[in-house]
Every structure is written in structure tokens, then in C-alpha cells.
Protein backbone atom coordinates (compact mmCIF):
# COMPACT_ATOMS: atom_id res chain seq x y z
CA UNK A 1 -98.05 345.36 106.01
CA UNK A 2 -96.05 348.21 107.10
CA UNK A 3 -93.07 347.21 105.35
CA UNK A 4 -95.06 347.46 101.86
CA UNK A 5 -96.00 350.65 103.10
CA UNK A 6 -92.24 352.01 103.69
CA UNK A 7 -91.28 350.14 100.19
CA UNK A 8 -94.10 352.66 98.16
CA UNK A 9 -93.11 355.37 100.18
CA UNK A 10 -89.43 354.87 99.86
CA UNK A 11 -90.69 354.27 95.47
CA UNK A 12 -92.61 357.63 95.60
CA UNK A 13 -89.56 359.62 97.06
CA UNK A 14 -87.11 357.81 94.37
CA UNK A 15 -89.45 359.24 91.82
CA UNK A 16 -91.05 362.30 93.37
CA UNK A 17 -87.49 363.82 94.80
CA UNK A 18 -85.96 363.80 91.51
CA UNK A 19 -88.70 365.69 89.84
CA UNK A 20 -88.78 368.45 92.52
CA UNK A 21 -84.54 368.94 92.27
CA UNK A 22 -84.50 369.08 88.41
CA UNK A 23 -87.44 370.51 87.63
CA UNK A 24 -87.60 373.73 85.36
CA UNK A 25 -90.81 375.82 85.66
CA UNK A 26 -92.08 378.02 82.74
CA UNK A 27 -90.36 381.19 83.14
CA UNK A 28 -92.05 384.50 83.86
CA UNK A 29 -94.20 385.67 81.44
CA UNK A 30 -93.63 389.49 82.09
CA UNK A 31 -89.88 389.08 82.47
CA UNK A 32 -89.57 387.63 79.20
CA UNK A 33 -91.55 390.47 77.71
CA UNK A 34 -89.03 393.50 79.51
CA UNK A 35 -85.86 391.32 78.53
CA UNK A 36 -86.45 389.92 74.78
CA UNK A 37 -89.68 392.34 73.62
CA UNK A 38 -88.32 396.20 74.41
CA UNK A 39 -87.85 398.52 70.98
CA UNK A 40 -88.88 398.23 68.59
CA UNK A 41 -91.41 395.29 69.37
CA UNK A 42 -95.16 395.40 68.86
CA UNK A 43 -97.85 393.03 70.23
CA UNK A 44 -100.26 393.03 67.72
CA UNK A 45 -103.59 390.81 68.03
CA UNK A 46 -104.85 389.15 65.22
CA UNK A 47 -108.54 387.60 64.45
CA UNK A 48 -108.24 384.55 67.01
CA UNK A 49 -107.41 386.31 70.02
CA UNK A 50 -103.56 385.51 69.40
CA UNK A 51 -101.47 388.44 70.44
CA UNK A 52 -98.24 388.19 68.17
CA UNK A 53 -94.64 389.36 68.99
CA UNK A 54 -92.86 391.59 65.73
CA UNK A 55 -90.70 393.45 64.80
CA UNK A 56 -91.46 396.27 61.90
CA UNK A 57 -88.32 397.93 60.80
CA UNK A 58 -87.05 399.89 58.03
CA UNK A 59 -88.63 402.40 55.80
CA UNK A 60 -92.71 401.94 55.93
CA UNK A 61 -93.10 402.46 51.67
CA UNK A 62 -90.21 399.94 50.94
CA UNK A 63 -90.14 396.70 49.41
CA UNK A 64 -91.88 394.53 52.47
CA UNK A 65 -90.07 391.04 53.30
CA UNK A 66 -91.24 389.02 56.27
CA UNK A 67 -89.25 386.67 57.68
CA UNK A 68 -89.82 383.61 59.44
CA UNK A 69 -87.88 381.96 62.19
CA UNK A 70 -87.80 377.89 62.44
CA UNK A 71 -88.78 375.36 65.42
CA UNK A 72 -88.22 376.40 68.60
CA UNK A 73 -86.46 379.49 67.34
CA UNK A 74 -87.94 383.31 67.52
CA UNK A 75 -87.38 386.09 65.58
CA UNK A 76 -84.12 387.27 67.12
CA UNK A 77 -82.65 384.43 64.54
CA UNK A 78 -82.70 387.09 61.89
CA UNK A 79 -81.10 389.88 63.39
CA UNK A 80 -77.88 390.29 61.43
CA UNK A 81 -80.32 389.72 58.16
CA UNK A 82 -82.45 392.63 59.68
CA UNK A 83 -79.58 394.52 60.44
CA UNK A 84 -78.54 394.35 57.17
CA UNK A 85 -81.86 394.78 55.03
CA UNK A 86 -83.81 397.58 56.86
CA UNK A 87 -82.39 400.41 55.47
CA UNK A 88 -83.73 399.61 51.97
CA UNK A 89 -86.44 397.28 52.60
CA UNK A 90 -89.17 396.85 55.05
CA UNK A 91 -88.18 394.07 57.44
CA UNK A 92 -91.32 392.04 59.60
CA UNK A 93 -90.42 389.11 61.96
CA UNK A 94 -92.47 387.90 64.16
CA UNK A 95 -92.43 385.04 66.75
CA UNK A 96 -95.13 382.65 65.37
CA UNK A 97 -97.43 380.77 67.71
CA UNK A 98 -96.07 378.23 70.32
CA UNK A 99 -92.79 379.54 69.76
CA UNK A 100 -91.32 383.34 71.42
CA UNK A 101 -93.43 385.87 73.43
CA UNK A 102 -96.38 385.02 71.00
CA UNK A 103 -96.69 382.09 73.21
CA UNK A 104 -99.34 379.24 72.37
CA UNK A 105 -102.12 379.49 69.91
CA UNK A 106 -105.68 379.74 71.27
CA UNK A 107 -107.12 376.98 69.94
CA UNK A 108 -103.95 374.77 69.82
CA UNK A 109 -104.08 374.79 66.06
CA UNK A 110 -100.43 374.13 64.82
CA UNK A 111 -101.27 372.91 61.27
CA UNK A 112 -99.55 374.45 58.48
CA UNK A 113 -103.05 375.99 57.51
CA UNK A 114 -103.23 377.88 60.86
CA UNK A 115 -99.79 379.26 60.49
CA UNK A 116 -100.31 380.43 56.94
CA UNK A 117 -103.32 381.87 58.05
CA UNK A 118 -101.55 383.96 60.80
CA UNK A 119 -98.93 385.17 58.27
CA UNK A 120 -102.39 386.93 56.49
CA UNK A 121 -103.67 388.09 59.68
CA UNK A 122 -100.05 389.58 60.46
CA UNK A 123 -99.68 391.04 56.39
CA UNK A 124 -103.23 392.36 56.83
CA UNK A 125 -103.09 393.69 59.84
CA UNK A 126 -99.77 395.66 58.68
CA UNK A 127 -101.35 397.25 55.22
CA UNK A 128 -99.28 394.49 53.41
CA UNK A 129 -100.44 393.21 50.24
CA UNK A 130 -97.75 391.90 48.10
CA UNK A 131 -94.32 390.82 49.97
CA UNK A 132 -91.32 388.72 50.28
CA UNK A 133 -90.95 386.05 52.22
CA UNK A 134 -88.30 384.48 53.90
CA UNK A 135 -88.43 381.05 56.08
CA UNK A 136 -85.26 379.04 57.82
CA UNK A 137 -86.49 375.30 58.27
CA UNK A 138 -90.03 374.95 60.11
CA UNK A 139 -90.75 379.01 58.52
CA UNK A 140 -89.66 377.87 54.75
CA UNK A 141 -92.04 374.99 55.06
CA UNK A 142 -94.89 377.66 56.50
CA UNK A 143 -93.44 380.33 53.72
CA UNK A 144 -94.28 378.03 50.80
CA UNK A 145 -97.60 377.19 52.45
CA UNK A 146 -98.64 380.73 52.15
CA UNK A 147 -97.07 380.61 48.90
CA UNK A 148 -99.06 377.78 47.89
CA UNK A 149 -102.11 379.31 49.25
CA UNK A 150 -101.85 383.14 48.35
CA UNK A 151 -100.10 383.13 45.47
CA UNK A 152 -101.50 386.30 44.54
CA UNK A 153 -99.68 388.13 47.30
CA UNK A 154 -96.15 386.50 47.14
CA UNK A 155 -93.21 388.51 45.45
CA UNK A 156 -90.61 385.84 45.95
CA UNK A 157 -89.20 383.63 48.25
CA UNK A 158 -86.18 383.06 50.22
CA UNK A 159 -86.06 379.40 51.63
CA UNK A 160 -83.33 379.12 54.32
CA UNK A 161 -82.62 374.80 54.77
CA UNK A 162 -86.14 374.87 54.71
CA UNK A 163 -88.46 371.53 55.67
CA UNK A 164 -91.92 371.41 54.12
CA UNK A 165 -91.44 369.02 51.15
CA UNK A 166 -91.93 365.31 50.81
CA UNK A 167 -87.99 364.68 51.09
CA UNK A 168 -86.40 361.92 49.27
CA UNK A 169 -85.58 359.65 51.89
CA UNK A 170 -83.01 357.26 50.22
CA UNK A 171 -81.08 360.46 49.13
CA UNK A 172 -81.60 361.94 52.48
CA UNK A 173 -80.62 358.46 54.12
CA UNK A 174 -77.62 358.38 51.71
CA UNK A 175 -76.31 361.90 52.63
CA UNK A 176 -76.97 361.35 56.78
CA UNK A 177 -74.86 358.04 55.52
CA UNK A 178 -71.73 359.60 54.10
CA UNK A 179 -71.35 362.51 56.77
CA UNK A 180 -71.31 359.99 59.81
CA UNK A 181 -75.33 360.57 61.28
CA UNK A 182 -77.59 362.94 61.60
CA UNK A 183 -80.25 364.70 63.68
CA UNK A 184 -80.68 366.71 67.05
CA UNK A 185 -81.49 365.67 70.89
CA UNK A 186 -83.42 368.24 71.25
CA UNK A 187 -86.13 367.43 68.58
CA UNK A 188 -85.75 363.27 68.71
CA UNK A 189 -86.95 363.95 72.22
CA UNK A 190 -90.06 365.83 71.48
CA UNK A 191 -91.26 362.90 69.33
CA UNK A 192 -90.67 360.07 71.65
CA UNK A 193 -94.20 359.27 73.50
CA UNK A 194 -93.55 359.34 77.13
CA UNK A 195 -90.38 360.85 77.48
CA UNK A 196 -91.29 363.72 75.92
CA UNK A 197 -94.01 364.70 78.55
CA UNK A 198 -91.29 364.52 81.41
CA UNK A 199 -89.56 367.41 78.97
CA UNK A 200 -92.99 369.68 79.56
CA UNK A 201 -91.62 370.32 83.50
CA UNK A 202 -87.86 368.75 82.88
CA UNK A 203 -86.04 370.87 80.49
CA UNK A 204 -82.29 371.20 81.30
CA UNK A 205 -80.25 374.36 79.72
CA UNK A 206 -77.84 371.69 78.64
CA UNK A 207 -80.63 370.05 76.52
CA UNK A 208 -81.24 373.26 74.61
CA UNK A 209 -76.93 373.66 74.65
CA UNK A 210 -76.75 370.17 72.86
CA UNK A 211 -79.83 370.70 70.60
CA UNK A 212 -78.11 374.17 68.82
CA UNK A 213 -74.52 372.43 69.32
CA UNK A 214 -76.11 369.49 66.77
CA UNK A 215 -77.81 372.42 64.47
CA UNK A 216 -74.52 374.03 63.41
CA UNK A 217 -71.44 373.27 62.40
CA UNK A 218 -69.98 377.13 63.11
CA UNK A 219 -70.22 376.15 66.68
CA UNK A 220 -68.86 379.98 67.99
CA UNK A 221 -72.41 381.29 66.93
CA UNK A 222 -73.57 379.22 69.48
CA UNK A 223 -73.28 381.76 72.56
CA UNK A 224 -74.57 381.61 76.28
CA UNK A 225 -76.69 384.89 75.30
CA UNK A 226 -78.46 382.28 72.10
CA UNK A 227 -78.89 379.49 74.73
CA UNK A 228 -80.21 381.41 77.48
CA UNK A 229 -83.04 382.87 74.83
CA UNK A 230 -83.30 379.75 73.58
CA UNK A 231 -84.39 378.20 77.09
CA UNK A 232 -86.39 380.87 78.34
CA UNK A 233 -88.12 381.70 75.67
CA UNK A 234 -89.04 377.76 75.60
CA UNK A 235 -90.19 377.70 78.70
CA UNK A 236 -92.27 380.60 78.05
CA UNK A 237 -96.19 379.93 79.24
CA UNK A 238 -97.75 377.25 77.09
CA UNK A 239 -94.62 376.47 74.56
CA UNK A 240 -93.37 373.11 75.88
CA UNK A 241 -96.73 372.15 75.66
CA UNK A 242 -97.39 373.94 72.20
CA UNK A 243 -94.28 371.88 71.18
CA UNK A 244 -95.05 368.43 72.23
CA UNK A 245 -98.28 369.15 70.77
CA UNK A 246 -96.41 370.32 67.77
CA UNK A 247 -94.07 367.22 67.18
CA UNK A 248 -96.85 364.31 68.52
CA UNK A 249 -99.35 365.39 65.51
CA UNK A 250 -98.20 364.41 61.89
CA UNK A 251 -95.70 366.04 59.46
CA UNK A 252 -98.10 367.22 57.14
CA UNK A 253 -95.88 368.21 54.33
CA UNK A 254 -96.53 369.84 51.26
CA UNK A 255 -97.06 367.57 47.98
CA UNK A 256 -94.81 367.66 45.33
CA UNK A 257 -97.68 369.30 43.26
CA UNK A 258 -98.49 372.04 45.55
CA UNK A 259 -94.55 372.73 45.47
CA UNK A 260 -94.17 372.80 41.92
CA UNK A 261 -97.09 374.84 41.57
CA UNK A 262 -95.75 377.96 43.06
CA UNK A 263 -94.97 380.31 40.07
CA UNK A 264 -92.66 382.86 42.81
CA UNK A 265 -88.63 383.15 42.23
CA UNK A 266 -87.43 381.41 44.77
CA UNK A 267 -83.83 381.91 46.53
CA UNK A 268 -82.26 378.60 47.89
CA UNK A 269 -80.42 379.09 50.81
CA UNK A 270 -78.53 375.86 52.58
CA UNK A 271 -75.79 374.65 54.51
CA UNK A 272 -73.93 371.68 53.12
CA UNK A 273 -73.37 369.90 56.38
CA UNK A 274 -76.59 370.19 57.64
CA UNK A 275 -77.38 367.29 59.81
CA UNK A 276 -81.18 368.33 60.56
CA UNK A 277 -82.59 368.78 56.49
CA UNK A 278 -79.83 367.92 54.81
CA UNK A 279 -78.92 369.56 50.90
CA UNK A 280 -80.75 366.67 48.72
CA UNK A 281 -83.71 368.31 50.26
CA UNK A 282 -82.56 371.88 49.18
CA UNK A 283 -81.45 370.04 45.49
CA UNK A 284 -84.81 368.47 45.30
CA UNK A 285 -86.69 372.03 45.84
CA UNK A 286 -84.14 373.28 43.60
CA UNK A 287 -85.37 370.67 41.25
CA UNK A 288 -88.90 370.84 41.52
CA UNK A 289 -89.65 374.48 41.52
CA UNK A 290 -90.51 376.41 38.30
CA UNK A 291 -87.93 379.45 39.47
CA UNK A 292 -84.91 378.82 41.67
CA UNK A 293 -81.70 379.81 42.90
CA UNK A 294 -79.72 377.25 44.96
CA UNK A 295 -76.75 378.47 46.97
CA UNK A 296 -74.97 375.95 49.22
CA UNK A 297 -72.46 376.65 51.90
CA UNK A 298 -69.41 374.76 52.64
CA UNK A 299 -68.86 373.83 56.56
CA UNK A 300 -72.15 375.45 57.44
CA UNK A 301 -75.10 374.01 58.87
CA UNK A 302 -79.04 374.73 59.72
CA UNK A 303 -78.92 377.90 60.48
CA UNK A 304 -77.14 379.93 57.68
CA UNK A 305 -78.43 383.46 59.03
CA UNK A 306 -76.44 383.03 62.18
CA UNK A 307 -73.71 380.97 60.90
CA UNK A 308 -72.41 383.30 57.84
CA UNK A 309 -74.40 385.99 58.54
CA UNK A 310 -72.63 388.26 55.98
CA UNK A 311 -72.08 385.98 52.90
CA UNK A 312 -76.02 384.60 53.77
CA UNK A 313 -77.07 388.12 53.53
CA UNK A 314 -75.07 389.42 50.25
CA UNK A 315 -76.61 386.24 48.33
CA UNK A 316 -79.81 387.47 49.29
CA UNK A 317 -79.21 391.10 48.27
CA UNK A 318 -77.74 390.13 45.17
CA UNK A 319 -80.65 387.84 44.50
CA UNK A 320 -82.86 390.73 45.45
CA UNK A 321 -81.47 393.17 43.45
CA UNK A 322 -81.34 390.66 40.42
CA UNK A 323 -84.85 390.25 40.57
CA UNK A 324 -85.37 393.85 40.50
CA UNK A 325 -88.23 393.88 42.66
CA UNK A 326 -90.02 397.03 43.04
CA UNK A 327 -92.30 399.20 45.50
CA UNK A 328 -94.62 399.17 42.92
CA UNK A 329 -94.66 395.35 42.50
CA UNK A 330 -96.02 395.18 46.68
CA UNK A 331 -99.56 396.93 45.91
């Protein structure tokens, strides 16, 4: 009898000691706020008790555009854009819920319906009534969501390798085909049943390293500084568990009708060797929506606002100015 005994002990301790050494807890809520939300952040509360994370910059009676990061991101992804739009235009970001120093939603609502509905919470709760939206990946899918919901309040959008549609997937297969694979640790771990609950209290820094390494293809963007934010931020209170939440539930995209319904211009932004969403989804949005501009980038990949910051952010000035949007056309 005792030597069943020493065997389960000796079993706990193989499984038991591991977890202890390698665990990562969440990080510290108030730490998080003084290092990633000083000025010119605002914690705003909207109607569910959510208290959101922005940023409000640029001159208060100019053209509004809000901005929305992707998965796992926050909205520190869009500081060279806001850098570089908020002395003409009003820039909001904001970190949306499970994701950033928003932290988890509420009611653990991460449907595409939820998030839309935050972005009218946020717009109301700023006096905005007509705007601009931008979205990279998971944020162009919730960007077109609002669009397809509010149409009445959506200037134009700018959808950065955005997900959202219902993707080809023999084109998509084809093009993961011809540039040698596709996808990203990070996120194939989040969907695998199991697994990904050991990632809720086992989250290495060199699975978030690996995760951006796979999302770009201008791997100097990817810094210590972006992977430290990256994993704290994470680890946040609530967002590994808003994120396995996130990834366990269905896509939920939007149908090719409620795509080619919205009537907004609609900027195109994508990198050509982007292994996450690759361009036949960007070409079939191009092809699908009534009013589009598609720009592709050689040797770029998901994340086109960090990757060629500049050249990202003079097609969508150009595209801005073309559409000669006006203070007037926001109210």
C-alpha cells in the first residue's frame, strides 16, 4: 500500500512542481494602469458597468476617426497613425473589452453585437455622432459590424487586414499554399480544448515573442518594449480568461449580404505576406463592397500600422483627403 502511496505522490509533484516554477500570474492591475494608462488616457464607464481605456486626441471640432486595435492587441498599436492624424483630425482608441486596461467585459459578452454596441456607448458617451472608423484584423471585423448596424453614423471606413467576412477558403488555402504555411502559435493555442486552459496560469513571454514574430514579416517592429506590453497587458485581470472565452465560442462572421450592404467608402489596407488573413480576404472585401480602395503592401504583414507606419499612414491621408470629408459631414 505505501508504495502506491509514494507512486501518486511522486505523480502529483511531476505535475504540481512544474506548474508552480512556470507559472505566470495576472499582473498587477494598478501597475499596469501607472505604466501603459498615464496622459492622455481616460477611463470612461459606459452603460454595463465596463470602465473603458482611451485615448482622445487632437482638435475636439475635427473630423472624428476611432480606431480599433485587433486580438490581443491594445490601442498603443496605433500610435504612429495617431501621431500622425491628430493634428487635423480627432483621433479615439480605445482598448476594447478583454483586451488592454479595459480588462474583461461584465457579463462575458464577446459577440460581435456586444462590441459594436460598446463602440456606441464609447461614440455616445464622447458627443460623437457621425465618424470614421478604422479596424486592424479582430477591430475591422467589429468596424464593419457597427457599420452594418449604424449605418447612419459611419463616414467611412479604413479596414487594416481586417477578419470579419466569410473568407474564401480554397483561395485562402491556395495563398497559405504558395507562401510555404500560415498562422500563429499564439492564437492556434487559444483554440485547442485543453491546452488552452493550462495557457490561463502558463503564459511564457516567449509565447507572446513567437506569436508577433509569426504576425509580421518587418520583424525589427517587433521590440522588447511591444512584447513586454504585449504580455502584461495579457495577463492583465480577467484577459486570459476573456480570451479563451473569446476563441472557444464560434467565429460568427459577417454574411456576405450584411458586407455588401454597407453603402460607406471603404479604404483597404493589407499586407501581402500576411500569414494570419491573408490578401484574397482583403481582394474579396475589395470585391464585395459597393465603395473600395484596396492597397496592398509588398513584404509586409498583419500589422501594417506598425510595420510601414509612414507609407500606411500617407495612403490613409490621401484617401482621406480624396474623400473630402468634412466637419460638417460628423453632425
Amino acid at each position: 500500500m505505501k508504495w502506491v502511496i509514494r507512486i501518486a505522490l511522486a505523480l502529483v509533484a511531476v505535475l504540481v512542481i512544474p506548474f508552480l516554477i512556470f507559472r505566470t500570474p495576472d499582473t498587477d492591475a494598478q501597475a499596469m494602469r501607472a505604466k501603459y494608462g498615464g496622459e492622455p488616457s481616460q477611463f470612461v464607464e459606459i452603460g454595463d458597468g465596463t470602465v473603458v481605456h482611451l485615448r482622445d486626441t487632437g482638435p475636439r471640432g475635427a473630423l472624428p476617426i476611432m480606431l480599433l486595435h485587433g486580438s490581443n492587441s491594445d490601442l498603443h498599436t496605433w500610435d504612429e497613425w495617431a501621431a500622425g492624424l491628430e493634428e487635423d483630425y480627432r483621433v479615439i482608441r480605445f482598448d476594447q473589452v478583454g483586451h488592454g486596461l479595459t480588462g474583461p467585459d461584465p457579463n462575458a459578452d464577446y459577440s460581435r453585437a456586444n462590441y459594436a454596441e460598446d463602440m456606441r456607448e464609447v461614440a455616445d458617451r464622447l458627443g460623437l455622432d457621425r465618424f470614421v472608423i478604422g479596424g486592424n484584423s479582430m477591430g475591422g471585423k467589429h468596424a464593419m459590424a457597427f457599420a452594418s448596424t449604424y449605418p447612419e453614423r459611419v463616414l467611412g471606413l479604413i479596414l487594416v487586414d481586417a477578419s470579419g467576412g466569410p473568407m474564401l477558403r480554397e483561395e485562402i488555402a491556395k495563398e497559405e499554399e504558395d507562401d510555404g504555411g500560415s498562422g500563429n502559435i499564439g492564437f492556434a493555442i487559444a483554440q485547442m480544448p485543453g491546452i488552452n486552459r493550462i495557457v490561463e496560469q502558463v503564459t511564457p513571454r516567449s509565447l507572446i515573442e513567437s506569436s508577433l514574430e509569426q504576425s509580421v514579416s518587418v520583424g525589427s517592429v517587433v521590440t522588447e518594449e511591444m512584447i513586454d506590453r504585449y504580455w502584461e497587458l495579457l495577463r492583465y485581470p480577467g484577459n486570459r480568461r476573456a480570451t479563451l472565452r473569446r476563441f472557444s465560442g464560434s467565429y460568427d462572421p459577417l454574411t456576405e449580404a450584411e458586407i455588401a450592404g454597407i453603402d460607406a467608402p471603404a479604404l483597404i489596407i493589407w499586407g501581402e505576406e500576411d500569414r494570419l488573413i491573408p490578401l484574397a480576404a482583403g481582394r474579396w472585401l475589395d470585391r464585395v463592397m459597393l465603395q473600395t480602395t484596396l492597397v496592398s503592401y509588398e513584404g509586409v504583414g498583419h500589422l501594417p500600422q506598425k510595420e510601414v507606419p509612414q507609407r500606411s499612414l500617407e495612403d490613409v491621408r490621401e484617401w482621406l483627403d480624396n474623400r473630402a470629408f468634412t466637419t460638417q459631414d460628423a453632425k
